[in-house]
Protein backbone atom coordinates (compact mmCIF):
# COMPACT_ATOMS: atom_id res chain seq x y z
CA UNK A 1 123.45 101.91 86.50
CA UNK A 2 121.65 98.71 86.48
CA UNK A 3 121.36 96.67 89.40
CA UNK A 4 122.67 93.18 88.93
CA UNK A 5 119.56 90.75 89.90
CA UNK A 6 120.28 86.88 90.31
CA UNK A 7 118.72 84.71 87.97
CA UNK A 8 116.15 83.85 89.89
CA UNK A 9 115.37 87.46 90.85
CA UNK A 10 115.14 87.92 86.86
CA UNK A 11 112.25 85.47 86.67
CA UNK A 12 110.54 87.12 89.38
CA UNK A 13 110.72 90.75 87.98
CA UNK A 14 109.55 89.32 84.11
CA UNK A 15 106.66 87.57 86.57
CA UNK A 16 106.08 91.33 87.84
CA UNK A 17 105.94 93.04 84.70
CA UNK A 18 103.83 90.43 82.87
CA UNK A 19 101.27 90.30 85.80
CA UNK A 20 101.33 94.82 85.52
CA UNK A 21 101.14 93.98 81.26
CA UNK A 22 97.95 91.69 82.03
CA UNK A 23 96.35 93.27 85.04
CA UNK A 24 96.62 97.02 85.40
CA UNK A 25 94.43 98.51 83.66
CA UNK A 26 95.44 101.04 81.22
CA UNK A 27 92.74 103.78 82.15
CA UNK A 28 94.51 103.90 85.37
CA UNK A 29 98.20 103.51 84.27
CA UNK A 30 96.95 106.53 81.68
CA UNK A 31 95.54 108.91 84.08
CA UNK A 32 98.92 107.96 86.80
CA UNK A 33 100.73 108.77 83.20
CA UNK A 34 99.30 111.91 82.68
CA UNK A 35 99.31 112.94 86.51
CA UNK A 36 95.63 113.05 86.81
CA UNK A 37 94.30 112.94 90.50
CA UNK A 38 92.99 109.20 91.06
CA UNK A 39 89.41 108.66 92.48
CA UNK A 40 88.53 106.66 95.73
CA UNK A 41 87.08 104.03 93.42
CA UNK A 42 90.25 104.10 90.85
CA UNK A 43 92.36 103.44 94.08
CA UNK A 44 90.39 100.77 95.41
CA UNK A 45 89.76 99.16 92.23
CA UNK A 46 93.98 98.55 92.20
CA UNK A 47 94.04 97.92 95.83
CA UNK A 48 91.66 95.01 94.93
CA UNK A 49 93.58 93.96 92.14
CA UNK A 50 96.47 93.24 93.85
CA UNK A 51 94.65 92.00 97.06
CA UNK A 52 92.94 88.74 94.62
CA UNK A 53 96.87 88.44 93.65
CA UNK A 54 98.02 88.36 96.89
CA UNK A 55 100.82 91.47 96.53
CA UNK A 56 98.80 93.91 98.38
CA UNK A 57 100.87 93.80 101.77
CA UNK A 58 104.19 93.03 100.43
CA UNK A 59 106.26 93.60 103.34
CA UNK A 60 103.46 91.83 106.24
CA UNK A 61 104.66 87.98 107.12
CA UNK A 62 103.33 85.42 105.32
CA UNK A 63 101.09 84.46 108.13
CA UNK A 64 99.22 87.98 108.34
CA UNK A 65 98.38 87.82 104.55
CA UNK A 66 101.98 88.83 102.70
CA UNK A 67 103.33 87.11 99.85
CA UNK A 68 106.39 85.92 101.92
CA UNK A 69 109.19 88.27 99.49
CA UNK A 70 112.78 88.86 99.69
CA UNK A 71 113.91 92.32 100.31
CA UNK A 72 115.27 92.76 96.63
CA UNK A 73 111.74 91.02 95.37
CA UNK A 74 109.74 93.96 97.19
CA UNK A 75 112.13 96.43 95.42
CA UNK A 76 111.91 94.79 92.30
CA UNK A 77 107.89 95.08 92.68
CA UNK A 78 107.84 99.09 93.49
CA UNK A 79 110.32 99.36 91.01
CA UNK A 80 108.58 97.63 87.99
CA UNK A 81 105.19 99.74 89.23
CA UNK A 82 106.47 102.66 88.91
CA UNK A 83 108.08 102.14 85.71
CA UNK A 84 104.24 100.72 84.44
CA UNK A 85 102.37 103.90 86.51
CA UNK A 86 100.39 102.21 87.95
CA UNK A 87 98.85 103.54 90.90
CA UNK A 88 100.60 104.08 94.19
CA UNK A 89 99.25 101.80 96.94
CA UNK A 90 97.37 103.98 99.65
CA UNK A 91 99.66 103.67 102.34
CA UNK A 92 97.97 104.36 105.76
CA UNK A 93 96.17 100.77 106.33
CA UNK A 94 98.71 98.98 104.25
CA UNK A 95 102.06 100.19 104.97
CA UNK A 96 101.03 102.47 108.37
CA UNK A 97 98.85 100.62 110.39
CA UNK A 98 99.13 97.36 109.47
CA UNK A 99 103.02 97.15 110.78
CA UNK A 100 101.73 98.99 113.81
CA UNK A 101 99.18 96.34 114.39
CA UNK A 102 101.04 93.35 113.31
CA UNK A 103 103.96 94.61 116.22
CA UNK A 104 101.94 96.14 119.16
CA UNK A 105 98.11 95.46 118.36
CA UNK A 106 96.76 92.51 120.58
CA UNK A 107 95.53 88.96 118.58
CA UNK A 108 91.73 90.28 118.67
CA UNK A 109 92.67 93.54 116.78
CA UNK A 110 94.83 91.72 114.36
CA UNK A 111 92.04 88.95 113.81
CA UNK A 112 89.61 92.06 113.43
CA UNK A 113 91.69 94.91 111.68
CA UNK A 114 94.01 93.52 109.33
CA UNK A 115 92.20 91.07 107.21
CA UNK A 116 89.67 94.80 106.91
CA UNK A 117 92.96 96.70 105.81
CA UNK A 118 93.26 93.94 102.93
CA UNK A 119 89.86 93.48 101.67
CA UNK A 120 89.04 96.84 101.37
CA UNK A 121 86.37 97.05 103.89
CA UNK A 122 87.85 99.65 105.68
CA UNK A 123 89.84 102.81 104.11
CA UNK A 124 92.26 104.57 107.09
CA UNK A 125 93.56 108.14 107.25
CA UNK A 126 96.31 109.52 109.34
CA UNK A 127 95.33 111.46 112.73
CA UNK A 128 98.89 113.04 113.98
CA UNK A 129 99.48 116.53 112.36
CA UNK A 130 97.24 119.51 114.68
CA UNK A 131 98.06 123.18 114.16
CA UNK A 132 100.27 122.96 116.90
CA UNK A 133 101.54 119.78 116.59
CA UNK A 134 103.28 119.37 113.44
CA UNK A 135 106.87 119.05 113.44
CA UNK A 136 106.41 118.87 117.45
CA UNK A 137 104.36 115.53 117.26
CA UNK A 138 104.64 115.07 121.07
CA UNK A 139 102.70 118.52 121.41
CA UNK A 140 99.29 116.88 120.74
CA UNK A 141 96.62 118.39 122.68
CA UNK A 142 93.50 116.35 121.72
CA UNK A 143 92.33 114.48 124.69
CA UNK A 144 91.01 110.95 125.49
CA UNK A 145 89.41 110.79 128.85
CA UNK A 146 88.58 107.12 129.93
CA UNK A 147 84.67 107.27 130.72
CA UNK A 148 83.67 103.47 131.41
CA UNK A 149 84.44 101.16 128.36
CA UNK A 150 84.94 103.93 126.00
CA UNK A 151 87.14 106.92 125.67
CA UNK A 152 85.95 110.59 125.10
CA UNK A 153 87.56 112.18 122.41
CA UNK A 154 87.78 115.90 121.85
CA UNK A 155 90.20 118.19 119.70
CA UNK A 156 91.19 118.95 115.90
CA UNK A 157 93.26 117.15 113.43
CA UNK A 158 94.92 118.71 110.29
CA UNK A 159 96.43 117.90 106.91
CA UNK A 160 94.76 114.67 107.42
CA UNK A 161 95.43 112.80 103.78
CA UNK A 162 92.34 111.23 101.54
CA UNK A 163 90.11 111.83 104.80
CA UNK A 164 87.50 112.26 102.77
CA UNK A 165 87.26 109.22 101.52
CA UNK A 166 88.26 107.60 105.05
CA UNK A 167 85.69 105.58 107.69
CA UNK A 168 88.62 104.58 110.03
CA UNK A 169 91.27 106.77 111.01
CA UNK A 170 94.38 105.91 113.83
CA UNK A 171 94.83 108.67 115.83
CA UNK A 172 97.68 110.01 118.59
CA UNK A 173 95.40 111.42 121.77
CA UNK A 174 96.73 112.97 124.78
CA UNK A 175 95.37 110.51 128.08
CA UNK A 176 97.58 112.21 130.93
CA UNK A 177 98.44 115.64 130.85
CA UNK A 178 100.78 115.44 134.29
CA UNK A 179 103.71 113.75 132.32
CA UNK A 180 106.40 114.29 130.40
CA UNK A 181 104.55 114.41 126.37
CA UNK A 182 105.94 111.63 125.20
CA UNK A 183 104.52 109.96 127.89
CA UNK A 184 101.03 110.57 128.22
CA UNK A 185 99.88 109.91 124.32
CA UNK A 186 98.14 106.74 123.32
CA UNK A 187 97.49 105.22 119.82
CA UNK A 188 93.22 105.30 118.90
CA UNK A 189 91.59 103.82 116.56
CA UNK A 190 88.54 105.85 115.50
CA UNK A 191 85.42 105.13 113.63
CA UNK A 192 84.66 108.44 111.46
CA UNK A 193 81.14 107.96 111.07
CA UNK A 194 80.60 108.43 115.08
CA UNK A 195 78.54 110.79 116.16
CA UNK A 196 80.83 113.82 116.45
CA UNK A 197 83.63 113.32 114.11
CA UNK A 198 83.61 116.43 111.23
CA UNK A 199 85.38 116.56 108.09
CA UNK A 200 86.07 119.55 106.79
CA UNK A 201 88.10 120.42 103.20
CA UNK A 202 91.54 121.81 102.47
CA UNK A 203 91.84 122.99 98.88
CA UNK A 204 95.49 123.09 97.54
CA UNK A 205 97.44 125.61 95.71
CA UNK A 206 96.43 122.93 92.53
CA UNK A 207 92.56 123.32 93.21
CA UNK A 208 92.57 119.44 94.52
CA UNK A 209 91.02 118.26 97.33
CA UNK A 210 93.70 116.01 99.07
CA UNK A 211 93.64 117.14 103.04
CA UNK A 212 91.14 117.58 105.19
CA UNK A 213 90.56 119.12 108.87
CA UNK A 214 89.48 116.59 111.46
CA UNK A 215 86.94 117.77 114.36
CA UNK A 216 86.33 115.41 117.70
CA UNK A 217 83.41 116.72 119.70
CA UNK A 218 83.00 114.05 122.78
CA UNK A 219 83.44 111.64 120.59
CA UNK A 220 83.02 107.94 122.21
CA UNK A 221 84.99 105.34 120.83
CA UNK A 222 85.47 101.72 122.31
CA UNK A 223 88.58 101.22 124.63
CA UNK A 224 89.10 97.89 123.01
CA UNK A 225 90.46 100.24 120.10
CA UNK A 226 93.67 101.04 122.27
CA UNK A 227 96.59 99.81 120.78
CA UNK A 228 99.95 99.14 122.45
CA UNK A 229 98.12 100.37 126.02
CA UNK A 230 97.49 103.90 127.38
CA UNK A 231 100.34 106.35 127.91
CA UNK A 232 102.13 103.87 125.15
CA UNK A 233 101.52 105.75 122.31
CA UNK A 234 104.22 107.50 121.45
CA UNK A 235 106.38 103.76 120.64
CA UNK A 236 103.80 102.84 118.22
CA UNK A 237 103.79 106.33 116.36
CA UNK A 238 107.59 106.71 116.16
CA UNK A 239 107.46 102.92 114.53
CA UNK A 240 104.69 103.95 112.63
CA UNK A 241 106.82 106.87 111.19
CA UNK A 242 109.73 105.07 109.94
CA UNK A 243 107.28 103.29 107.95
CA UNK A 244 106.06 106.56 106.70
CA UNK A 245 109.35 107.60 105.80
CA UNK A 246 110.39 105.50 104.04
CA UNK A 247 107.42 105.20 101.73
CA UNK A 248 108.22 109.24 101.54
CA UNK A 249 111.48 108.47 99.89
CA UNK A 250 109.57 106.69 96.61
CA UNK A 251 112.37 105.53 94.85
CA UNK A 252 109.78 103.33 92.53
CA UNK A 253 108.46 106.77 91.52
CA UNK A 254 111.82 108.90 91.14
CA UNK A 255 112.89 106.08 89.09
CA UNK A 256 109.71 106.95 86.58
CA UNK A 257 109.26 110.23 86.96
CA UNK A 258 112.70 110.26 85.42
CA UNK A 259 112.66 108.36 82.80
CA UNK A 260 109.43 110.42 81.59
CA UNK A 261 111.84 113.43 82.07
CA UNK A 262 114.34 112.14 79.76
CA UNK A 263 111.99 111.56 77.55
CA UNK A 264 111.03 115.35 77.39
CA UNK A 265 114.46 116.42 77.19
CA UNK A 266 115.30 114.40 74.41
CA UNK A 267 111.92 115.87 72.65
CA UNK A 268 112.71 119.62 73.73
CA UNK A 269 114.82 121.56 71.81
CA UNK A 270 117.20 124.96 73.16
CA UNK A 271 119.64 126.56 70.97
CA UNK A 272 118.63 124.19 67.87
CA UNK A 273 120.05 120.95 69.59
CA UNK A 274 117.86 118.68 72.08
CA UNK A 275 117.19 119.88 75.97
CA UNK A 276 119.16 117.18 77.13
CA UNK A 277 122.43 117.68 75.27
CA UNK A 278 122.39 121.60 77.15
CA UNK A 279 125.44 121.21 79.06
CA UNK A 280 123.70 122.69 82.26
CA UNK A 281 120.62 120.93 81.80
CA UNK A 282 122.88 117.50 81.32
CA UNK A 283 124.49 118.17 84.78
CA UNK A 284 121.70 119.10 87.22
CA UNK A 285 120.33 115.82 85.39
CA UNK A 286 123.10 113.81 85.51
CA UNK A 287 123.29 114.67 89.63
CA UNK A 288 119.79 113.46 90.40
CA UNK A 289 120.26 110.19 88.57
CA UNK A 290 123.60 109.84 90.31
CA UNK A 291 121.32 110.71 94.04
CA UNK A 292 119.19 108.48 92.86
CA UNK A 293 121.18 105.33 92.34
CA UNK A 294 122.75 105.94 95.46
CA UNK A 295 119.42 105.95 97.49
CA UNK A 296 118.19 102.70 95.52
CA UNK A 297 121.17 100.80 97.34
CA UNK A 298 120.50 102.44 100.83
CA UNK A 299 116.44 101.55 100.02
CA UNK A 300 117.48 97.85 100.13
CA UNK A 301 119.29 97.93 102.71
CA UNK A 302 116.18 99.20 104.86
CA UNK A 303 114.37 96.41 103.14
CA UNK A 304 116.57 94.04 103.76
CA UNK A 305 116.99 95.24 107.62
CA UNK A 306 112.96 95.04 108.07
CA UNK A 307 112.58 91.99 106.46
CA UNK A 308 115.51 90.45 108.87
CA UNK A 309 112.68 91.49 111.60
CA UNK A 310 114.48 95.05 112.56
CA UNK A 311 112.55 97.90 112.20
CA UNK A 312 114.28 101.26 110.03
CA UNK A 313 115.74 103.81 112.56
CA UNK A 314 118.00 106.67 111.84
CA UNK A 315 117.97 105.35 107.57
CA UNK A 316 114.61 105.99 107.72
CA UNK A 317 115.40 109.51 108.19
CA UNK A 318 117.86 109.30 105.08
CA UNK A 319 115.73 108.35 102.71
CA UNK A 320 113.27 110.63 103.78
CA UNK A 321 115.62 113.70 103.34
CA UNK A 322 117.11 112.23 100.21
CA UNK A 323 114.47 110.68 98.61
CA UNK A 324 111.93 113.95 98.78
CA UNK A 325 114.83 116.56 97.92
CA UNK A 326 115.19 114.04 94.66
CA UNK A 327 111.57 114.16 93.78
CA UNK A 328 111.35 117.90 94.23
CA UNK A 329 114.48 118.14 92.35
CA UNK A 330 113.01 116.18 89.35
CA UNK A 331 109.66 117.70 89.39
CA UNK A 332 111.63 121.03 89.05
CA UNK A 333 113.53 119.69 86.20
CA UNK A 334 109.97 118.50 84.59
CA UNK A 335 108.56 122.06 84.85
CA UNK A 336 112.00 123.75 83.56
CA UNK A 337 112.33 121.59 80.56
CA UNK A 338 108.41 121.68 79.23
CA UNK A 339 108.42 125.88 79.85
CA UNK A 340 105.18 127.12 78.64
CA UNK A 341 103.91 123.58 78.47
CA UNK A 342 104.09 123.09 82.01
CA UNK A 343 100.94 125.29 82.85
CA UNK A 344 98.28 123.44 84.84
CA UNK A 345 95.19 122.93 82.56
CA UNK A 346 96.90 123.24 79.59
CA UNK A 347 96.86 119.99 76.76
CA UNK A 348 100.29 119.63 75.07
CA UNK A 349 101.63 116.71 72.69
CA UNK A 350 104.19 115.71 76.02
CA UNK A 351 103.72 112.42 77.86
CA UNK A 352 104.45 114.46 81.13
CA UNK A 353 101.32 116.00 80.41
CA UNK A 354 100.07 119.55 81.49
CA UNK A 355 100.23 118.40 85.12
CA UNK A 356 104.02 119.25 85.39
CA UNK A 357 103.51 122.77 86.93
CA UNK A 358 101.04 121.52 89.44
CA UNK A 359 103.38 118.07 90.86
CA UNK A 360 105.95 120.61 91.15
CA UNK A 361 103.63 123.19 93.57
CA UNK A 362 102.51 119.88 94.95
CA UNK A 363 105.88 118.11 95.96
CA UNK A 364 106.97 121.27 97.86
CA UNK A 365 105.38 119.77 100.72
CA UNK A 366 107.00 116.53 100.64
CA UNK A 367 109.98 117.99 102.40
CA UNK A 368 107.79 118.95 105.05
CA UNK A 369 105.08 116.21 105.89
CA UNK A 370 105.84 112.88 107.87
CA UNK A 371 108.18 114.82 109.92
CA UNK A 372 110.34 117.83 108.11
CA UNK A 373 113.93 117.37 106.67
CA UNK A 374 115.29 119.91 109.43
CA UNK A 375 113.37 117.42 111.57
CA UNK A 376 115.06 114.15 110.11
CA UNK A 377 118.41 116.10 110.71
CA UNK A 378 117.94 116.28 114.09
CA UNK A 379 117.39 112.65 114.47
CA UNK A 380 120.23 111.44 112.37
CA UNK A 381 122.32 113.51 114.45
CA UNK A 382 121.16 111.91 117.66
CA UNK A 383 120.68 108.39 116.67
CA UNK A 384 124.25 108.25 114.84
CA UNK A 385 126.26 111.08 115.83
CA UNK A 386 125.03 111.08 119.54
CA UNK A 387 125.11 114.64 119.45
């Protein structure tokens, strides 16, 4: 099912795809193709791209440095990026802080941070997950103890995304401890190369380096890096999750990941006729695209809510549950239809590449990070059902 588009949203989507046909270029589109892990400098080098064109921060207000889109214009974009693989916009200054900052942060940090996120002068990385503090965010134990102008900062961080690469991360510290939880965190910006701060590797089940653990050993940082005030914390990071969420969902990327696995289908063959003709094969298919379409229309509804100046609540939760179960679902479908082919490390005539084995491993855990599904259940069922 195609979704109808005005005329006027036609022009804009043929403006999309001849900016991706001019100005993506197809090294990266290949290697996003082929499922090949991106480099810091492949991901900046898009970033800046679409920084110079002005699509970077699609969703900020015009006045903060966004191109000033409809809510069907920023789904057109993912959409038409996706479908072009082109590289997935780093979301933790973009799409994470920068909302955060835009809504809570005072007009210094704005002035200061934000026109950073855009120009690449600063890369950001996600301090909330500790080991035991996951799906219990409010269980943070790493302090901040007001000495002065600064803040001491001491405890560990975990499954902290592309913190390698990171010099800035935004972090949830614990300021009162004689509270109730959610009331004595507050929102931190951090400079990583402080004296103190250690990065240490997490190797996947797919031999990538993608997480990291975070150490804080009295680390100082500047109390003028508070954002939203102290004990306030736990507002900005449950704002700053429904962003997260719904980035989770990646319809864009569903929508491409199955078109590729059509394409395999139709090139596999299984009892002499082509994969995707297999009457079992053509159902469990035929669901997820069904899933799928249905999420697209709940995705612009979200967009269209945000962009109306609401923020996503309990549909934030949705797409999260949805959106990752369809992803995992596909990827599963990838690795079933390319059998032997789907080994990591493997070369094989496919377009999915040999990398189908490894983004299904991979996209286990997106059913788990930015909050669980059993997690996202629990909030749908507060937030609507009032249970």
């Amino acid at each position: 099912m195609d979704l109808n588009f005005t005329p006027e949203e036609e022009q804009f989507r043929s403006e999309v795809q001849a900016f991706l046909t001019a100005r993506l270029p197809h090294r990266l589109s290949n290697m996003v193709a082929e499922g090949r892990q991106l480099s810091r400098a492949d991901m900046e080098e898009w970033h800046a791209i679409l920084n110079a064109q002005g699509w970077l921060a699609n969703h900020w207000p015009e006045e903060y440095g966004g191109p000033g889109w409809t809510a069907i214009q920023k789904f057109i974009f993912e959409n038409e990026s996706a479908l072009a693989n082109a590289p997935r916009i780093v979301p933790f200054g973009v799409n994470m802080l920068g909302p955060v900052l835009i809504k809570y942060g005072d007009e210094a940090q704005k002035r200061h941070w934000l026109p950073r996120i855009l120009d690449g002068s600063d890369w950001w990385c996600q301090g909330y997950s500790e080991p035991g503090a996951g799906s219990d965010l409010a269980a943070v134990t790493t302090t901040a103890v007001r000495d002065g102008d600064d803040y001491i900062v001491n405890g560990q961080k975990t499954w902290t995304t592309l913190g390698q690469h990171a010099n800035m991360i935004f972090c949830l510290v614990r300021t009162d401890r004689d509270v109730k939880k959610q009331e004595g965190i507050s929102f931190l910006l951090i400079d990583m190369t402080t004296p103190g701060v250690e990065v240490r590797p997490i190797i996947t089940l797919d031999g990538e380096h993608e997480v990291n653990e975070v150490f804080f050993t009295n680390v100082r940082v500047p109390a003028h890096n508070l954002v939203g005030g102290e004990n306030r914390g736990w507002t900005c990071a449950k704002y700053l999750l429904t962003y997260e969420r719904t980035n989770i969902a990646g319809v864009g990327f569903s929508t491409a990941a199955l078109v590729r696995l059509k394409s395999i289908a139709r090139q596999q063959r299984r009892n002499g006729r082509p994969l995707i003709e297999d009457p079992s094969f053509a159902a469990r298919l035929a669901r997820v695209e069904i899933d799928l379409e249905n999420m697209k229309t709940t995705n612009l509804r979200v967009i269209a809510a945000v962009a109306g100046g609401g923020a996503p609540g309990a549909e934030s939760s949705m797409l999260k549950i949805r959106g990752t179960e369809i992803r995992q679902e596909i990827s599963s479908l990838a690795r079933r239809a390319m059998g032997i082919q789907a080994r990591p490390f493997v070369a094989d005539p496919l377009d999915f590449g040999g990398a189908a084995a490894a983004q299904y491993f991979n996209n286990r855990k997106l059913s788990i990070f930015g909050g669980s599904n059993e997690i996202q259940k629990n909030i749908i069922s507060k937030m609507i059902l009032g249970l």
